[in-house]
C-alpha atoms as a PDB file:
ATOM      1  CA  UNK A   1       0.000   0.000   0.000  1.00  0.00           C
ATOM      2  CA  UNK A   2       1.024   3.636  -0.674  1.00  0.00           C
ATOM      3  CA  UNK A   3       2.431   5.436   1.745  1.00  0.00           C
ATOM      4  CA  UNK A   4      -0.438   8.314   3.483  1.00  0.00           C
ATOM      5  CA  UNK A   5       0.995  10.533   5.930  1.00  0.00           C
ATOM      6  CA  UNK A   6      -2.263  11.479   7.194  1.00  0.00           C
ATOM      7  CA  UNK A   7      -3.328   7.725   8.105  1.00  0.00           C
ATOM      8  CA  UNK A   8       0.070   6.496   9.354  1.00  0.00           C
ATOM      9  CA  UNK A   9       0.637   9.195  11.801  1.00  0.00           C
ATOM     10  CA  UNK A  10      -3.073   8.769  13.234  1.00  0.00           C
ATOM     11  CA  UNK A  11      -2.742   4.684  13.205  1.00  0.00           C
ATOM     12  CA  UNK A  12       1.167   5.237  14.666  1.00  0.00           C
ATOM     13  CA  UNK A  13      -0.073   7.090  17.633  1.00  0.00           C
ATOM     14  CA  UNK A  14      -2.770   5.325  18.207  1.00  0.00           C
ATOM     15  CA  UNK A  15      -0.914   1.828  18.354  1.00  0.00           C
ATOM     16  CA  UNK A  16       1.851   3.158  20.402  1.00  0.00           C
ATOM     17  CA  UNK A  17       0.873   6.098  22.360  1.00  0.00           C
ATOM     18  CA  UNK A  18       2.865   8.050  23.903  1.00  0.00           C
ATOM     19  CA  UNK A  19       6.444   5.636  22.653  1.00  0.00           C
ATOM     20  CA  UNK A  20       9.412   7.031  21.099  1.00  0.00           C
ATOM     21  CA  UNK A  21       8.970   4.240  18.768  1.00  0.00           C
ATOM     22  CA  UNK A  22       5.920   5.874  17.113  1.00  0.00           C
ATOM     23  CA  UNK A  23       7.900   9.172  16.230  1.00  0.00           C
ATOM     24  CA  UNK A  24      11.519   7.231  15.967  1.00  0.00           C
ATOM     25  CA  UNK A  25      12.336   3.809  14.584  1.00  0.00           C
ATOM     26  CA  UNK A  26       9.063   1.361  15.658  1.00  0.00           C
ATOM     27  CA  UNK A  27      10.847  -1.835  13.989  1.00  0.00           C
ATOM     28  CA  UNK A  28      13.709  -1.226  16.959  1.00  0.00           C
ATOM     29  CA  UNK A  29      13.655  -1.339  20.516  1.00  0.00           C
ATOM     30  CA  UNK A  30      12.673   1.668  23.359  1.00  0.00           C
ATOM     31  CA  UNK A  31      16.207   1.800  24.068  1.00  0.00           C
ATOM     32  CA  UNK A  32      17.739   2.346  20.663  1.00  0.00           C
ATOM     33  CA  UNK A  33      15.159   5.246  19.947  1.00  0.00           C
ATOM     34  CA  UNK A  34      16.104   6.624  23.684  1.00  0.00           C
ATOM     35  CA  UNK A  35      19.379   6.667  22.817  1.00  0.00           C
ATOM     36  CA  UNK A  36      18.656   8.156  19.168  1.00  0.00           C
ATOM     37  CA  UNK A  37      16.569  11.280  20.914  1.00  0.00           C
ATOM     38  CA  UNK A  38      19.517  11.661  23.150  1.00  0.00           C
ATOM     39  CA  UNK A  39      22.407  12.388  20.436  1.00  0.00           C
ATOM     40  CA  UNK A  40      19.706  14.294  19.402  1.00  0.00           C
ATOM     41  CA  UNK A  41      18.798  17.142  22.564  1.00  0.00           C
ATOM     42  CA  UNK A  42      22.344  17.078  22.618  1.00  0.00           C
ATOM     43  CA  UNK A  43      22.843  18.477  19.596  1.00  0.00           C
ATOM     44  CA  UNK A  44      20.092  21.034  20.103  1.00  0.00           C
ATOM     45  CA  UNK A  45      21.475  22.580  23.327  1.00  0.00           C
ATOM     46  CA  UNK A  46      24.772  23.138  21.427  1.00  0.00           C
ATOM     47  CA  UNK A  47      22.901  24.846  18.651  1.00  0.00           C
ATOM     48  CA  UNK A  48      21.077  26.574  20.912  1.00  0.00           C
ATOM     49  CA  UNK A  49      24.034  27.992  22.840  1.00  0.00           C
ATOM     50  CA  UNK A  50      25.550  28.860  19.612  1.00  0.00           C
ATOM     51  CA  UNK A  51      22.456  30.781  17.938  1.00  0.00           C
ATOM     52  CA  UNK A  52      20.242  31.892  20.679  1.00  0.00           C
ATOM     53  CA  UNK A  53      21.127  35.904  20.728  1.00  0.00           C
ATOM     54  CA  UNK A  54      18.693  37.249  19.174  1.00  0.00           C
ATOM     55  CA  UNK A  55      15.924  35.768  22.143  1.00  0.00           C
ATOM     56  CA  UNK A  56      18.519  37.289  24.765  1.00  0.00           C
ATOM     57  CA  UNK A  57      17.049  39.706  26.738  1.00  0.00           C
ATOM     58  CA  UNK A  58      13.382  38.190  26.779  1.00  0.00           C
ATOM     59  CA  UNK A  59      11.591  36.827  29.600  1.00  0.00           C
ATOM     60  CA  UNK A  60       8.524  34.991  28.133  1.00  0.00           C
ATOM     61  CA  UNK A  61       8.685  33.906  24.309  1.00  0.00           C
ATOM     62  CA  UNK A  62       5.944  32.514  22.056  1.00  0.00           C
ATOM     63  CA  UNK A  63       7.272  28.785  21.007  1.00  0.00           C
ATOM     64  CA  UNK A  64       5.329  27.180  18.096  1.00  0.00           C
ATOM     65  CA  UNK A  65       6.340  23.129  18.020  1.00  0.00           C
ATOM     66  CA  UNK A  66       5.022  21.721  14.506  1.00  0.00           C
ATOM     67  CA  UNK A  67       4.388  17.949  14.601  1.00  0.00           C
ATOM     68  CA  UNK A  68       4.642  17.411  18.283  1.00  0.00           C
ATOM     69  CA  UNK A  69       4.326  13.488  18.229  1.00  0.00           C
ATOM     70  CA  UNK A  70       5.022  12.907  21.682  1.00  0.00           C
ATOM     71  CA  UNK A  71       5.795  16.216  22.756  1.00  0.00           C
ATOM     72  CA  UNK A  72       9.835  15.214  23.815  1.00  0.00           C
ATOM     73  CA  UNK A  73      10.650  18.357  21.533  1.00  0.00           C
ATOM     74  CA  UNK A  74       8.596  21.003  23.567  1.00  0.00           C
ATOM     75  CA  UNK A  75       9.439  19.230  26.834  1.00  0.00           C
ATOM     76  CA  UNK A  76      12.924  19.556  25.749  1.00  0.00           C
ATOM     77  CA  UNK A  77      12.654  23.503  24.621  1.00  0.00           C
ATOM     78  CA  UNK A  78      10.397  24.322  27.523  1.00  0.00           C
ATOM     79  CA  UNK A  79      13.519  22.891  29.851  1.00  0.00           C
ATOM     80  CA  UNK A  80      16.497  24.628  28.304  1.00  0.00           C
ATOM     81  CA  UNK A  81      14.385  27.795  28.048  1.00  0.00           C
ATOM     82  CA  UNK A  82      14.035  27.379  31.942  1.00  0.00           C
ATOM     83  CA  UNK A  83      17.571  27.232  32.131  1.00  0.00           C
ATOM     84  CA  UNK A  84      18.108  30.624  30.464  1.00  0.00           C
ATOM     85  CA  UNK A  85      15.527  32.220  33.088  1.00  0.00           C
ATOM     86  CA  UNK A  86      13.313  32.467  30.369  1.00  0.00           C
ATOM     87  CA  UNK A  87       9.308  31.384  30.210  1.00  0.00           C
ATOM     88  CA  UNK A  88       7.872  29.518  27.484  1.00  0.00           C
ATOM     89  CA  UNK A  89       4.108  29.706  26.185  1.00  0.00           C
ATOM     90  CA  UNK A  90       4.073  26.826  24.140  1.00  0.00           C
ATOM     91  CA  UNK A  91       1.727  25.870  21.256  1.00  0.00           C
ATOM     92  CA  UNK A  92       1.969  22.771  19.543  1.00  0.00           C
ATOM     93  CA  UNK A  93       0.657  21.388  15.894  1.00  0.00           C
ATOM     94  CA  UNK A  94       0.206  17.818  15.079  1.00  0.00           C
ATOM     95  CA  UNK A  95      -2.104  15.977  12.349  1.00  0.00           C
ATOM     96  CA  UNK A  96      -2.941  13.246  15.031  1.00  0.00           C
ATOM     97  CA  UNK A  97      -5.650  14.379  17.950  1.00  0.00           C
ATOM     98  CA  UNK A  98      -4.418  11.115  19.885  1.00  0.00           C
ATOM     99  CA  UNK A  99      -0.936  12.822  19.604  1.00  0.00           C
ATOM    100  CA  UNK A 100      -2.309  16.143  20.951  1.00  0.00           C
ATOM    101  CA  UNK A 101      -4.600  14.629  23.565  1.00  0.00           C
ATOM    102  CA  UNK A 102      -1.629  12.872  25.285  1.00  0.00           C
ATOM    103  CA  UNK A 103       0.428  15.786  24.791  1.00  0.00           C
ATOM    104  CA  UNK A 104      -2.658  18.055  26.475  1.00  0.00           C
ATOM    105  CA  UNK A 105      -3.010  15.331  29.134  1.00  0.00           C
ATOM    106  CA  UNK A 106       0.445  16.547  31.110  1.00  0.00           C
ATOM    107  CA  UNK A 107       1.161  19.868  29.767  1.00  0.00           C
ATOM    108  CA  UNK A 108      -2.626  21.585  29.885  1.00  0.00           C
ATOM    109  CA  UNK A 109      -1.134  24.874  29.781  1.00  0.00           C
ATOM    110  CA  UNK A 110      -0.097  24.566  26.023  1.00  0.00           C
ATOM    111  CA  UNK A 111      -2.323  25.038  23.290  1.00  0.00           C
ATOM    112  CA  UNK A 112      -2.711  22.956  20.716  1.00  0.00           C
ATOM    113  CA  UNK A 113      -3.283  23.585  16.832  1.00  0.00           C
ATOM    114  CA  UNK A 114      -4.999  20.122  14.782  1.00  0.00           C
ATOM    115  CA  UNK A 115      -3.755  20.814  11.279  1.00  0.00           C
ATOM    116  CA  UNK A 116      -2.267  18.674   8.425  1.00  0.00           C
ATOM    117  CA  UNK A 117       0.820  21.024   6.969  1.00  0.00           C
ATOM    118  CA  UNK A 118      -0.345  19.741   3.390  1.00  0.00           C
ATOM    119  CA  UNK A 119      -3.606  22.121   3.293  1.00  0.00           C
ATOM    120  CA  UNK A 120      -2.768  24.746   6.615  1.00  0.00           C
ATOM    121  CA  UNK A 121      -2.820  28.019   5.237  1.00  0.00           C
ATOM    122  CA  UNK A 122       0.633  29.294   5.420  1.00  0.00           C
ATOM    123  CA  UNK A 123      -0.072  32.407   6.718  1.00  0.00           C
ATOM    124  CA  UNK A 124      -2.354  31.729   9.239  1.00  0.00           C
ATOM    125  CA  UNK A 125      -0.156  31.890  12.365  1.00  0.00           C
ATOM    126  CA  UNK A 126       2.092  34.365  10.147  1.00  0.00           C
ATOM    127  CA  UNK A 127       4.665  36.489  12.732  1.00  0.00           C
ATOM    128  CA  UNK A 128       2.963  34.623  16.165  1.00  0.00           C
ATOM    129  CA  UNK A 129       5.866  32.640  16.880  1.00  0.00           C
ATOM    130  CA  UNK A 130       9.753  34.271  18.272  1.00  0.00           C
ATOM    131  CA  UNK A 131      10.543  30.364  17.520  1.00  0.00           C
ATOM    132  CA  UNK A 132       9.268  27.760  15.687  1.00  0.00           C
ATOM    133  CA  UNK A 133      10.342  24.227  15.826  1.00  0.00           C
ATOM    134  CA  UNK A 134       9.847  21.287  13.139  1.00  0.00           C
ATOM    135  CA  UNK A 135      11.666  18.287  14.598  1.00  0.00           C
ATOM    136  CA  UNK A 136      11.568  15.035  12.396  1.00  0.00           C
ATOM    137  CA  UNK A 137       7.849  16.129  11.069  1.00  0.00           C
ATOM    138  CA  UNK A 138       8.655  17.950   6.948  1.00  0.00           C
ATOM    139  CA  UNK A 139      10.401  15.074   5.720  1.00  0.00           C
ATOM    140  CA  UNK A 140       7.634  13.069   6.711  1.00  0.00           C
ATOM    141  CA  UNK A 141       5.121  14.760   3.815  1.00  0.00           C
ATOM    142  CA  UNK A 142       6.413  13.109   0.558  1.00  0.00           C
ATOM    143  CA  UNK A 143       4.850  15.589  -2.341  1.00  0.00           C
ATOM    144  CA  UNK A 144       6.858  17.985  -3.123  1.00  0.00           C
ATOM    145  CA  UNK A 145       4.077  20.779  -3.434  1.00  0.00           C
ATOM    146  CA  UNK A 146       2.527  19.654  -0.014  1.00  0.00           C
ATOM    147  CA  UNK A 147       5.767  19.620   1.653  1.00  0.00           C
ATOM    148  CA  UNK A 148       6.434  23.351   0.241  1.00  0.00           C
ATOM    149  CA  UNK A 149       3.436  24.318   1.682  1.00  0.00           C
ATOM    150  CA  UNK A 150       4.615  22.796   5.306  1.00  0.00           C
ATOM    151  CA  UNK A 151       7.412  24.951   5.111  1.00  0.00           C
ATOM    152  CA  UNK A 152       5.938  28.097   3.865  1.00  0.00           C
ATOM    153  CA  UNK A 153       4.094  27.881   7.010  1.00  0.00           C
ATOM    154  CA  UNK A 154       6.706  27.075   9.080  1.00  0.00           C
ATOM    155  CA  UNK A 155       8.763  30.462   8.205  1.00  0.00           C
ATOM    156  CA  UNK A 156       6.047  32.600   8.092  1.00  0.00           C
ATOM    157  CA  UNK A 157       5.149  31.507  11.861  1.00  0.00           C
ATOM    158  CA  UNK A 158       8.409  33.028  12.478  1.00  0.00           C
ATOM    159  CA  UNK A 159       7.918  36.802  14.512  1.00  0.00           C
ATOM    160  CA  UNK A 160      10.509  39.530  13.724  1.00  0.00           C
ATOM    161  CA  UNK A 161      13.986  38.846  14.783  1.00  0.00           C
ATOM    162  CA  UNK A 162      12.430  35.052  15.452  1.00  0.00           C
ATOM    163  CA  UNK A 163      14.268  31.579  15.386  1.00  0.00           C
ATOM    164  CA  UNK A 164      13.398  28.975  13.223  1.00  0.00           C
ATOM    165  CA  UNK A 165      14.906  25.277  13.886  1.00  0.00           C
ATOM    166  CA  UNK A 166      14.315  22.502  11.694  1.00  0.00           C
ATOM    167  CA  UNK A 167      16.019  19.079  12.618  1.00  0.00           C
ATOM    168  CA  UNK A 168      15.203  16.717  10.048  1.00  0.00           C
ATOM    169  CA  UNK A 169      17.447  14.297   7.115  1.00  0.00           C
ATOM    170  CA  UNK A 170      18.685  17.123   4.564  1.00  0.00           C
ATOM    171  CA  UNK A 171      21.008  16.719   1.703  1.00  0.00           C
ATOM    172  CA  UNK A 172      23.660  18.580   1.542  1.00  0.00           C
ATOM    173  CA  UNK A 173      26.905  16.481   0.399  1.00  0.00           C
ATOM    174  CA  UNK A 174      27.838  15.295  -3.018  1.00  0.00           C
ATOM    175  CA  UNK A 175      25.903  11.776  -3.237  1.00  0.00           C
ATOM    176  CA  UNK A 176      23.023  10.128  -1.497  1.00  0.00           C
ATOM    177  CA  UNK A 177      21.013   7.380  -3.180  1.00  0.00           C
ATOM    178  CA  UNK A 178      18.206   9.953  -2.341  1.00  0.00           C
ATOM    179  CA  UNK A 179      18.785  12.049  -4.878  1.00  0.00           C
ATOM    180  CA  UNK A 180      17.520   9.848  -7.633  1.00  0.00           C
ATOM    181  CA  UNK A 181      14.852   8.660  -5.806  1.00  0.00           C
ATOM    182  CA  UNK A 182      11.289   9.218  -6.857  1.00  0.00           C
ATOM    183  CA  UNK A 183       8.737   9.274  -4.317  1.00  0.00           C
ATOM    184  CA  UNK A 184       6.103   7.258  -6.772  1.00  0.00           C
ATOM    185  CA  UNK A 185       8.373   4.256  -7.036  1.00  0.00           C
ATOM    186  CA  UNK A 186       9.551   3.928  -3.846  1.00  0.00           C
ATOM    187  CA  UNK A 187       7.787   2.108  -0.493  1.00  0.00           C
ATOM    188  CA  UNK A 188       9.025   4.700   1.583  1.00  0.00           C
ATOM    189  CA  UNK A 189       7.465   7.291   4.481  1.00  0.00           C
ATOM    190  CA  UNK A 190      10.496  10.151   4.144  1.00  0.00           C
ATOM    191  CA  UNK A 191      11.913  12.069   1.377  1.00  0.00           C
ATOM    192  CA  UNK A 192      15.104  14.493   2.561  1.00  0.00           C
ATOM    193  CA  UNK A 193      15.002  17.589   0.733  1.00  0.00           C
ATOM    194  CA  UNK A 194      18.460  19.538  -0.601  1.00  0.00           C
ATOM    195  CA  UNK A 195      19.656  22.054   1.714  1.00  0.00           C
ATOM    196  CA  UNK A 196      19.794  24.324  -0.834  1.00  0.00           C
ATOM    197  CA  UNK A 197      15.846  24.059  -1.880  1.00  0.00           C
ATOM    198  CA  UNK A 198      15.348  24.464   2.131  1.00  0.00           C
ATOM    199  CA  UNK A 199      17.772  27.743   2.223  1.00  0.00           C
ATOM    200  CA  UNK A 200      16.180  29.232  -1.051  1.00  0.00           C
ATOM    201  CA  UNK A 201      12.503  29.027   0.428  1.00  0.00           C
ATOM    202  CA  UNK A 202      13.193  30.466   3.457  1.00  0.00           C
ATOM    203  CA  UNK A 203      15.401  33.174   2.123  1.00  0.00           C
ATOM    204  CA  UNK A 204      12.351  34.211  -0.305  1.00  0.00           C
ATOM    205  CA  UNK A 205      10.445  34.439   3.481  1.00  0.00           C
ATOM    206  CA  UNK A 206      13.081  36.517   5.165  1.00  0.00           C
ATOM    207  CA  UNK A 207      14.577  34.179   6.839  1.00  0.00           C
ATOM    208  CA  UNK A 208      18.995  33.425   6.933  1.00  0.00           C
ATOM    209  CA  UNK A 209      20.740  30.250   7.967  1.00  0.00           C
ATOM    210  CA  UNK A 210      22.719  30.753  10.663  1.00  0.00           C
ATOM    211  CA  UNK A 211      24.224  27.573  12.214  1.00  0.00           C
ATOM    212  CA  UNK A 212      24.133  23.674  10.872  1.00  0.00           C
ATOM    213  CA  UNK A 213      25.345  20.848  13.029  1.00  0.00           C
ATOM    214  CA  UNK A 214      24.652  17.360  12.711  1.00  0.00           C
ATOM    215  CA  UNK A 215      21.872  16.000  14.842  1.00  0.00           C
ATOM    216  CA  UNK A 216      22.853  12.213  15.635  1.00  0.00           C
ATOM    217  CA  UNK A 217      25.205  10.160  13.551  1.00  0.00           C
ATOM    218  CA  UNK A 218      24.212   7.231  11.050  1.00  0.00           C
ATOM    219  CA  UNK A 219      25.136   4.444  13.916  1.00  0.00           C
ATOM    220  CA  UNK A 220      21.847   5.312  15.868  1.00  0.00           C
ATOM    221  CA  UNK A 221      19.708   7.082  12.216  1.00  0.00           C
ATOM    222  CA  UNK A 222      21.030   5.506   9.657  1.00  0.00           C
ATOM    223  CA  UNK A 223      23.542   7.310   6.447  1.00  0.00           C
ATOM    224  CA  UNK A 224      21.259   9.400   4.110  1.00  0.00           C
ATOM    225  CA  UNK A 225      24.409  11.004   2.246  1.00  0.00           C
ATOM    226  CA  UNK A 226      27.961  11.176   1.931  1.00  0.00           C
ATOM    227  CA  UNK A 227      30.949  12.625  -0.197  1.00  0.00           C
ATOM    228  CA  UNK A 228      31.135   9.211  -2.094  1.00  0.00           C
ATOM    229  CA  UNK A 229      28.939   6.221  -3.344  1.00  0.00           C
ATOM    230  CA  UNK A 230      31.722   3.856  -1.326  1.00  0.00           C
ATOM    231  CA  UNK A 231      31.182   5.741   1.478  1.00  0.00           C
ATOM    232  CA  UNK A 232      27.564   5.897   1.622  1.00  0.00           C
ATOM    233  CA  UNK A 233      27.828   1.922   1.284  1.00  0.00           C
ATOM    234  CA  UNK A 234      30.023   1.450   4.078  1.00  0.00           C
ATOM    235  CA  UNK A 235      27.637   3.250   6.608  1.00  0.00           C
ATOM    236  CA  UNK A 236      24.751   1.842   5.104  1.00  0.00           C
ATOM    237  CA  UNK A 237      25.781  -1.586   5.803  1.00  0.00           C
ATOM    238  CA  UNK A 238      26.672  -0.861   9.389  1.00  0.00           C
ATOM    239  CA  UNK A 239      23.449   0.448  10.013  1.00  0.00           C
ATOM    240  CA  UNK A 240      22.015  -2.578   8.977  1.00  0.00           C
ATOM    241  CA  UNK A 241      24.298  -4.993  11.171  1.00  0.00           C
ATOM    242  CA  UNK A 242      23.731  -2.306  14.142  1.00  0.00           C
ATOM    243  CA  UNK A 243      20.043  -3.621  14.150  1.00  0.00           C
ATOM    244  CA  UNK A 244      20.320  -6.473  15.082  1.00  0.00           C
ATOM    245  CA  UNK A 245      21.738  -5.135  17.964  1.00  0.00           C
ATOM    246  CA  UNK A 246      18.969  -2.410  18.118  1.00  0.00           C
ATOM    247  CA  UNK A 247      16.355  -4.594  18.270  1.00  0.00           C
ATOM    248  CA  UNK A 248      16.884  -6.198  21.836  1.00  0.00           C
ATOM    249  CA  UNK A 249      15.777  -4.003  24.654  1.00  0.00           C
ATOM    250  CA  UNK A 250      18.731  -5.569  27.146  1.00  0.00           C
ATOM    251  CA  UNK A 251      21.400  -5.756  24.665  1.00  0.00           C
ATOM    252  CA  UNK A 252      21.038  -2.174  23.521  1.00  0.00           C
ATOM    253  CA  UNK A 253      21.011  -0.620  27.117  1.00  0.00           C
ATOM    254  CA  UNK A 254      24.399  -2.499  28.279  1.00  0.00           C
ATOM    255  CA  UNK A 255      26.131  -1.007  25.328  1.00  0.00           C
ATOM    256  CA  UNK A 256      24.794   2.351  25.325  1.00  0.00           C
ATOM    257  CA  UNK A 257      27.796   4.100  26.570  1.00  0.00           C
ATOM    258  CA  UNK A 258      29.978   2.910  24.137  1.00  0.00           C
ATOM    259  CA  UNK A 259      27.541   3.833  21.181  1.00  0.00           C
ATOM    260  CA  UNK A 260      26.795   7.414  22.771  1.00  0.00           C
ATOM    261  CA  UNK A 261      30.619   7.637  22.923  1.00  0.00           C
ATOM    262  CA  UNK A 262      30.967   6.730  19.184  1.00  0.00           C
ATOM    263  CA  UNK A 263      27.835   8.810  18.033  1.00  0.00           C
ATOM    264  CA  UNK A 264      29.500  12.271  19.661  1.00  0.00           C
ATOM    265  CA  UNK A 265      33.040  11.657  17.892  1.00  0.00           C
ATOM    266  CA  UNK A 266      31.803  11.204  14.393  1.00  0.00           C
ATOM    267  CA  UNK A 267      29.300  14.269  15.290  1.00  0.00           C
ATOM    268  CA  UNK A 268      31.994  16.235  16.029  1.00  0.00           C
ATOM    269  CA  UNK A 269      34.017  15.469  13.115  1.00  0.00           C
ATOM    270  CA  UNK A 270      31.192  16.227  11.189  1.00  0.00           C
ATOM    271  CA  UNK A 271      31.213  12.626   9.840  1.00  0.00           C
ATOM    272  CA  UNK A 272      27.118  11.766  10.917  1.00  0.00           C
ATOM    273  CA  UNK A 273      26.174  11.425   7.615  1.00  0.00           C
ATOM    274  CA  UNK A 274      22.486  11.475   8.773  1.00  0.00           C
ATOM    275  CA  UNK A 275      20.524  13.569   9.966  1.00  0.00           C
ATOM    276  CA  UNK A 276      21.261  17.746  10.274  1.00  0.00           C
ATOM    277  CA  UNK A 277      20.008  20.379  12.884  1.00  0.00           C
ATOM    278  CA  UNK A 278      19.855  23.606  11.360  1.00  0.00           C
ATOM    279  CA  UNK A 279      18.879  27.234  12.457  1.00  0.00           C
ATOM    280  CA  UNK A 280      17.386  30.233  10.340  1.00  0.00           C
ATOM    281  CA  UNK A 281      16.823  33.407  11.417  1.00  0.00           C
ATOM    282  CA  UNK A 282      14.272  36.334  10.559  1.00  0.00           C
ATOM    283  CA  UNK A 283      15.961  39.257   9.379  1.00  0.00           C
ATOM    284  CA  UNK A 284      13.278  40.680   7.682  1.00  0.00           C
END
């Protein structure tokens, strides 16, 4: 059957509510996707640290989280906002009212938004946000068009002198078996987009780039790209013999140090090959 975003994410949630599993890998274990999401708020606090001026100064700011899921991304904003001193109102968007009900279940201060990003208006939350946050959800709507339109709405959430942070799989090195694909022919429920169709859309909305870091390396996501086909291959393949490891609860949890250990080196020599974190800014 052909993948539908709009009935996977409302059967996903239903079938496993509240699990990292339905917003991570659901074929692996609890304790692989735990892991995953924690190479992962890693990453985000450094890109936070390294990005966050133009919210200095505030004490309350407007946070828009598109495709909650679980809500681990708002919980996870909401906490390193209270760090800074700083008090978050959040709002949260999500195609799946299962997703939101949980989510509104132990956070009933936020507010919640039931839209799907393919037919939102763009402009309908346009400037309400000083950030915005799309965390694993763009990639997720396959049709180019639709997925345009997810974005559009995404940046023009964005206030003046907002953030914007998208953490999702995004080409931007020389090969990745993705960049042939076509969305038609494939069995698939992601399609990464170029960095450079993601920078020119947001530009044309006022927004800038302003930092890019890798989110979690390709031993706990998987390679999506590389700077050659050999390359690619390599990390593909121990991906695939990592999951048999990944799929045993016990297994994974006795050697999570080591693979945390691994996951921050090849981060930090920019070799994750998966996944990217990156930040825009509104300038104008």
């Amino acid at each position: 059957m052909a993948y539908d975003n709009t009935r996977y994410w409302i059967d996903i949630h239903r079938s496993l509510p509240g699990s990292l599993r339905a917003v991570g890998h659901p074929w692996l274990s609890e304790a692989l996707n735990e892991l995953k999401y924690q190479s992962e708020a890693e990453s985000l606090g450094m890109a936070l640290e390294l990005a966050a001026t133009p919210l200095a100064g505030k004490a309350s700011l407007k946070v828009l989280d598109i495709g909650t899921g679980t809500g681990y991304w708002a919980e996870a904003i909401v906490a390193w906002l209270a760090c800074q001193k700083v008090t978050a109102e959040l709002t949260v968007l999500d195609i799946s009212a299962e997703a939101l009900a949980n989510v509104k279940k132990r956070h009933p201060e936020f507010e919640t938004i039931h839209a799907d990003l393919k037919a939102v208006d763009p402009s309908s939350q346009r400037g309400g946000f000083d950030l915005v946050t799309s965390f694993y959800c763009l990639h997720h709507i396959p049709r180019a068009a639709d997925f345009l339109n997810g974005l559009r709405f995404a940046g023009r959430s964005v206030a003046s002198d907002g953030l914007f942070l998208l953490m999702d799989p995004i080409l931007a090195r020389p090969y990745s078996p993705f960049h042939a694909m076509a969305f038609r022919s494939e069995n698939t429920n992601g399609m990464p987009r170029t960095l450079s169709l993601i920078d020119d859309l947001l530009n044309a909305e006022g927004l800038e780039r302003v930092v890019m870091v890798p989110a979690v390396s390709f031993i706990l996501n998987g390679a999506i790209e590389a700077g050659s086909k050999l390359v690619s291959e390599l990390a593909g393949r121990t991906w695939y013999q990592l999951q048999r490891v990944y799929r045993r609860d016990g297994l994974t949890r006795r050697l999570s140090a080591a693979i945390i250990a691994l996951d921050r080196k090849l981060k930090k020599a920019t070799k994750g090959l998966s996944s990217s974190l990156i930040i825009y800014h509104r300038i104008r």
